[in-house]
PDB file of N, CA and C in Angstrom:
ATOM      1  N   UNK A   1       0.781 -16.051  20.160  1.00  0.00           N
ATOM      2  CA  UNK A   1       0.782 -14.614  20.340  1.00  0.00           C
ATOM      3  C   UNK A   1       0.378 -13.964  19.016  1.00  0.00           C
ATOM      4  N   UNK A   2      -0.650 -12.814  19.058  1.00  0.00           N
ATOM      5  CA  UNK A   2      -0.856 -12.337  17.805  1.00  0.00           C
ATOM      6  C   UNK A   2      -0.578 -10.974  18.098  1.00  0.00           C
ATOM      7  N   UNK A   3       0.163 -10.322  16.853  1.00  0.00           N
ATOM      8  CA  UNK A   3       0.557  -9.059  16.602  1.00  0.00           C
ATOM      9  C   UNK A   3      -0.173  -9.054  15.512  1.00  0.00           C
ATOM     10  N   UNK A   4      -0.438  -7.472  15.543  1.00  0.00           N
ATOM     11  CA  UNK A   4      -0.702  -6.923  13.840  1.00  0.00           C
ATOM     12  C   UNK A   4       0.589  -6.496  13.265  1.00  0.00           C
ATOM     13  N   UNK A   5       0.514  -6.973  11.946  1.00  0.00           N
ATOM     14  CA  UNK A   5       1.854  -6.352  11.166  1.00  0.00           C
ATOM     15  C   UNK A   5       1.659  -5.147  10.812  1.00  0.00           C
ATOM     16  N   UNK A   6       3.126  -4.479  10.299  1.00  0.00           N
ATOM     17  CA  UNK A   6       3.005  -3.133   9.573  1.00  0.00           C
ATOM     18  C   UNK A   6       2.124  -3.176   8.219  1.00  0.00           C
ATOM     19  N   UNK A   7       1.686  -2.487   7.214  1.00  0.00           N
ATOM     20  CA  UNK A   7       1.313  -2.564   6.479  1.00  0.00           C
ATOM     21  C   UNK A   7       1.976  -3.131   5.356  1.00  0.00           C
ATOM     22  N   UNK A   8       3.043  -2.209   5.829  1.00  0.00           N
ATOM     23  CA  UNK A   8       4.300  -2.642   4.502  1.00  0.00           C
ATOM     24  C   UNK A   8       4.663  -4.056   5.003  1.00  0.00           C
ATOM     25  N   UNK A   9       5.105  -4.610   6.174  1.00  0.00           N
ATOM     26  CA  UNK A   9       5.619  -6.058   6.088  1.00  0.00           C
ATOM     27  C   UNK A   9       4.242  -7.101   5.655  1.00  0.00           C
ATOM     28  N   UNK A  10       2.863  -6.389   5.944  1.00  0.00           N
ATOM     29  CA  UNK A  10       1.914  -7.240   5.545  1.00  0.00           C
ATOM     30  C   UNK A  10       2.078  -7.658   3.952  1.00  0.00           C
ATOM     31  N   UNK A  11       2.241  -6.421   3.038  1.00  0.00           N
ATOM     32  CA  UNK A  11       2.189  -6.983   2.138  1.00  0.00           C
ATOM     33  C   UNK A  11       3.450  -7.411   1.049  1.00  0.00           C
ATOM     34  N   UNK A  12       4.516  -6.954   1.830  1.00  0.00           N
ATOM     35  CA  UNK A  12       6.045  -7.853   1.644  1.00  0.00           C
ATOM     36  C   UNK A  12       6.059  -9.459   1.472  1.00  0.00           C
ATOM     37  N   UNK A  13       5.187 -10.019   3.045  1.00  0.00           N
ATOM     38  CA  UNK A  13       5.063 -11.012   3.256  1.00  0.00           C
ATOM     39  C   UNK A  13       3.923 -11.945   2.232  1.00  0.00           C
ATOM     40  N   UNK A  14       2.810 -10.578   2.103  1.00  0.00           N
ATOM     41  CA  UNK A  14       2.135 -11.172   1.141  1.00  0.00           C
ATOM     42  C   UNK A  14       2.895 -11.640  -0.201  1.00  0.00           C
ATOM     43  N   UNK A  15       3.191 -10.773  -0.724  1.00  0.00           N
ATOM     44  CA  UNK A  15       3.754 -11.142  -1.845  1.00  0.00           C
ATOM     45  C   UNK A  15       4.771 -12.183  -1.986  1.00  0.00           C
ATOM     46  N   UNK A  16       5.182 -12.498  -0.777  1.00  0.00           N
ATOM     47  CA  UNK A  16       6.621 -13.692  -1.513  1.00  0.00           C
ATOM     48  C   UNK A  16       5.576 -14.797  -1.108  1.00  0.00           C
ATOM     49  N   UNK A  17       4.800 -15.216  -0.384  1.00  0.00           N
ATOM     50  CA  UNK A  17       3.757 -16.007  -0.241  1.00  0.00           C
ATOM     51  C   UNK A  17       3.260 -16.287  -1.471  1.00  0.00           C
ATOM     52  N   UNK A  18       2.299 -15.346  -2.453  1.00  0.00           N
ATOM     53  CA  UNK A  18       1.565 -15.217  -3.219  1.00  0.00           C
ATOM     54  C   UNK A  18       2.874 -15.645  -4.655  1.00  0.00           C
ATOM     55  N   UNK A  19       4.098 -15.540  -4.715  1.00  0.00           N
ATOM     56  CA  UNK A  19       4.698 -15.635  -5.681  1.00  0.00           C
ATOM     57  C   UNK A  19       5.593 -17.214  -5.846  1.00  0.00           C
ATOM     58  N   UNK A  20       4.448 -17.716  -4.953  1.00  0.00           N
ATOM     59  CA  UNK A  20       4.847 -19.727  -5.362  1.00  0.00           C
ATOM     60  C   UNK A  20       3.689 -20.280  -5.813  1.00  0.00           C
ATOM     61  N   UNK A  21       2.081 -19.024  -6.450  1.00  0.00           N
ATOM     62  CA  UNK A  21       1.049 -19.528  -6.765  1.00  0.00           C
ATOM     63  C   UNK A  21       1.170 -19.272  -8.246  1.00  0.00           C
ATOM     64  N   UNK A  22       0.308 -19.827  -9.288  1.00  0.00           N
ATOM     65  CA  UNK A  22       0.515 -19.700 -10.246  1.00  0.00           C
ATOM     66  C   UNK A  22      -0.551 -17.884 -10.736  1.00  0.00           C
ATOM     67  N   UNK A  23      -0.506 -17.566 -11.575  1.00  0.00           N
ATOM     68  CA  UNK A  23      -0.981 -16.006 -11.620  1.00  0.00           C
ATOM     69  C   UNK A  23      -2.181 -15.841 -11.194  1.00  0.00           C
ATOM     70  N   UNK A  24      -3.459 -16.566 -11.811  1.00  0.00           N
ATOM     71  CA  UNK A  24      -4.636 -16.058 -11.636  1.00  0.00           C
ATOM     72  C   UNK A  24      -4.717 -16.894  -9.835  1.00  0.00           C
ATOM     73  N   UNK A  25      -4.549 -17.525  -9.367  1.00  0.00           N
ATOM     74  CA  UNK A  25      -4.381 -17.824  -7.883  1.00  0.00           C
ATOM     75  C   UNK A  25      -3.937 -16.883  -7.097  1.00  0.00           C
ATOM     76  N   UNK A  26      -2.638 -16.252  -7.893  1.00  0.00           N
ATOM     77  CA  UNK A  26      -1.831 -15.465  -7.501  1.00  0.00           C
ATOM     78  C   UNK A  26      -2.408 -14.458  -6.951  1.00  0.00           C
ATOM     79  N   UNK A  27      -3.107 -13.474  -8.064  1.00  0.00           N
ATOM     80  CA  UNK A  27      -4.227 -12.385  -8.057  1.00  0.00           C
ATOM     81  C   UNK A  27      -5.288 -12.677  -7.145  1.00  0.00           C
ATOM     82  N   UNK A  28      -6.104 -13.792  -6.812  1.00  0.00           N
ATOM     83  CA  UNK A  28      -7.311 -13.963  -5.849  1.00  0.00           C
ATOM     84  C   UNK A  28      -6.860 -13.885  -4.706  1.00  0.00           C
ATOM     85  N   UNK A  29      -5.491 -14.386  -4.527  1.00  0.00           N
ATOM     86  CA  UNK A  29      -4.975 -14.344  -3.021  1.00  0.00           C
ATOM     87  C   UNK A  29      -4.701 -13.260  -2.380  1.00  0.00           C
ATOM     88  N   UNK A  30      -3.745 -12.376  -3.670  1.00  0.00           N
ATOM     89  CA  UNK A  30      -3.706 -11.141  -3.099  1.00  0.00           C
ATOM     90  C   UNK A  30      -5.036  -9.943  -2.960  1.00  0.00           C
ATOM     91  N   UNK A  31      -5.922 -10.005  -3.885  1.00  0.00           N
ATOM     92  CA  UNK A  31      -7.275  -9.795  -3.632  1.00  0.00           C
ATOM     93  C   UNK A  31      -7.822 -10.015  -2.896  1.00  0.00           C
ATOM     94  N   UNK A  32      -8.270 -10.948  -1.977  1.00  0.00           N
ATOM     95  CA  UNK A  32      -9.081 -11.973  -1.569  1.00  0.00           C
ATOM     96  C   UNK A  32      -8.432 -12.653  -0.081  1.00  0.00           C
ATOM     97  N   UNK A  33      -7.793 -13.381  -0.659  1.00  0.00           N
ATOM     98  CA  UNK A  33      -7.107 -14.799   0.544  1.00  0.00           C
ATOM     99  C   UNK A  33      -6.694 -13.764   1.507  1.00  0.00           C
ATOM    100  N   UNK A  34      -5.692 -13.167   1.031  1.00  0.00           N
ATOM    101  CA  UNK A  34      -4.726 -13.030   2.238  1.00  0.00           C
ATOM    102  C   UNK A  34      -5.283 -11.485   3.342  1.00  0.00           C
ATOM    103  N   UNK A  35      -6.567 -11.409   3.267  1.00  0.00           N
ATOM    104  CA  UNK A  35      -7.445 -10.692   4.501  1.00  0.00           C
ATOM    105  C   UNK A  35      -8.509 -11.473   5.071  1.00  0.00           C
ATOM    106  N   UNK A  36      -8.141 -12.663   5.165  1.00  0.00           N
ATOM    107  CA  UNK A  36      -8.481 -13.695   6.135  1.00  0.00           C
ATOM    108  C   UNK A  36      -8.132 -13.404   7.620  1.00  0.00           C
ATOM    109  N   UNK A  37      -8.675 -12.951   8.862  1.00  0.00           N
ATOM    110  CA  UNK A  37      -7.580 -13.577   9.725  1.00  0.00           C
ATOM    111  C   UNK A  37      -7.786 -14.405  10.444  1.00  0.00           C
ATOM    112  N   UNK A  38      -9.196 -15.215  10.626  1.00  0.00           N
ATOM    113  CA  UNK A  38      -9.189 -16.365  11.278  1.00  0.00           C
ATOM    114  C   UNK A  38     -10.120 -17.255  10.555  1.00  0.00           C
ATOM    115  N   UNK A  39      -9.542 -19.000  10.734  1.00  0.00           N
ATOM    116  CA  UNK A  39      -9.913 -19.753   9.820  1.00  0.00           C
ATOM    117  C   UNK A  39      -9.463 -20.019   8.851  1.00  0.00           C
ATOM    118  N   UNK A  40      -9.814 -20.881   7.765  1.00  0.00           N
ATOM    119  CA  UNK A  40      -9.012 -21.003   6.064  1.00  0.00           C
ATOM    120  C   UNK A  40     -10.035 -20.634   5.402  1.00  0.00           C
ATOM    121  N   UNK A  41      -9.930 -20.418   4.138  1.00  0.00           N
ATOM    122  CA  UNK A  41     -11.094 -20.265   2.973  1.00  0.00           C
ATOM    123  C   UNK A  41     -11.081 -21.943   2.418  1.00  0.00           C
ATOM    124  N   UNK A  42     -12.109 -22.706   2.006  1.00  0.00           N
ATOM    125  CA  UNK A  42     -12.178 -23.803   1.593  1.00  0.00           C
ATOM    126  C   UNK A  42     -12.414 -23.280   0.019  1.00  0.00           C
ATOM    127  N   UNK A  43     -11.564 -24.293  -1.158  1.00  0.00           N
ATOM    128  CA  UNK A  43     -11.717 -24.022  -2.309  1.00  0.00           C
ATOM    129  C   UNK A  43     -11.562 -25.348  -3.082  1.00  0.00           C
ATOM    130  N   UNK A  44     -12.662 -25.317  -3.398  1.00  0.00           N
ATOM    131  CA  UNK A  44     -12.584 -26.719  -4.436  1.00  0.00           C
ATOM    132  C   UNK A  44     -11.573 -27.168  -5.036  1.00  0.00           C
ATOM    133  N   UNK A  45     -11.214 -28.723  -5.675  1.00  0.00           N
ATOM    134  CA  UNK A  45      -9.677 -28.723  -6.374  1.00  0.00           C
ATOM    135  C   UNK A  45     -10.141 -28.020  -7.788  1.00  0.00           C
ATOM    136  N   UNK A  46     -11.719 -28.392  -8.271  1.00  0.00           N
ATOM    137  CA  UNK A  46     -12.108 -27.958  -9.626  1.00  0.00           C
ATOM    138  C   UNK A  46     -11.892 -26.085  -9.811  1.00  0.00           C
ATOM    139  N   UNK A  47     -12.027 -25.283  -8.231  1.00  0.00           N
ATOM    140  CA  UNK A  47     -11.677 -24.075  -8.479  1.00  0.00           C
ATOM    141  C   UNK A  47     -10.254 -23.840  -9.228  1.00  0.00           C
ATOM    142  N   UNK A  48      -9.555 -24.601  -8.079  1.00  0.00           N
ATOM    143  CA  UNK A  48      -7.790 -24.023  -8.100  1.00  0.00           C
ATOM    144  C   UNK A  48      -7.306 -24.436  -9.307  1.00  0.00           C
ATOM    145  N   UNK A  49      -7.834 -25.587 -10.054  1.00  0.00           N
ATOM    146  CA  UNK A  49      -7.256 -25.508 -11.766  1.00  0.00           C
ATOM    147  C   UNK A  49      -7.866 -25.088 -12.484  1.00  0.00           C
ATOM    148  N   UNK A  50      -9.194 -24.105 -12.042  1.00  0.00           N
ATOM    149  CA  UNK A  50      -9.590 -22.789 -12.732  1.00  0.00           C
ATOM    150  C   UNK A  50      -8.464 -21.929 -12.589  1.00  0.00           C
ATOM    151  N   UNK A  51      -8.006 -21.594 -11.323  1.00  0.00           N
ATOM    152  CA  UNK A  51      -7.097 -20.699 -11.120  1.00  0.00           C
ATOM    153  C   UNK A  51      -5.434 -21.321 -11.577  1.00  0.00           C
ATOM    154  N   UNK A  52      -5.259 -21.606 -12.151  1.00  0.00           N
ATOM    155  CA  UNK A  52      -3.720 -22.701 -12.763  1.00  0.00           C
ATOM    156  C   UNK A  52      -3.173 -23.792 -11.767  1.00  0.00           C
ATOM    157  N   UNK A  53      -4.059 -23.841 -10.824  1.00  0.00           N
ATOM    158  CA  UNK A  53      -3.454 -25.074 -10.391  1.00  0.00           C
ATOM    159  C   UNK A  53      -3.056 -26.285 -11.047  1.00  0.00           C
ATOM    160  N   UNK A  54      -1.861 -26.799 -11.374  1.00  0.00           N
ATOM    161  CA  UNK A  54      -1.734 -28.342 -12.144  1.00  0.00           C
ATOM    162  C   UNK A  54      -2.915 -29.141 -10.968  1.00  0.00           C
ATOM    163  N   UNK A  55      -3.510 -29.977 -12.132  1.00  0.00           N
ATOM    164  CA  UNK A  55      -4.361 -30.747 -11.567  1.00  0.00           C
ATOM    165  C   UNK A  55      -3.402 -32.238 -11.850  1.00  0.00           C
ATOM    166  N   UNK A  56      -3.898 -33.001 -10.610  1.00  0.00           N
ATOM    167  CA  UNK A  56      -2.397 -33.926  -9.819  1.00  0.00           C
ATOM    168  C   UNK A  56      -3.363 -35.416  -9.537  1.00  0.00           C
TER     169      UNK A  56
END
């Protein structure tokens, strides 16, 4: 079932989402990622430890 959220729970939800990424991830997601609504974004591993991902 798909609902649209409120604005405000959209970006409530965004944010506790976005606040287990490290900052500059952090920032693209909330920029970027999280106005996706169908599908994933594919991102290299060499992006995401541009963006602070520990590389593993």
């Amino acid at each position: 079932m798909n609902r649209q959220l409120s604005t405000e729970d959209f970006d409530e939800l965004s944010g506790i989402i976005a606040s287990h990424y490290p900052q500059p991830l952090r920032a693209w997601y909330l920029e970027t990622g999280r106005y996706k609504a169908n599908g994933v974004y594919r991102i290299k591993g060499s992006e995401l430890i541009r963006l602070g991902v520990a590389a593993c």
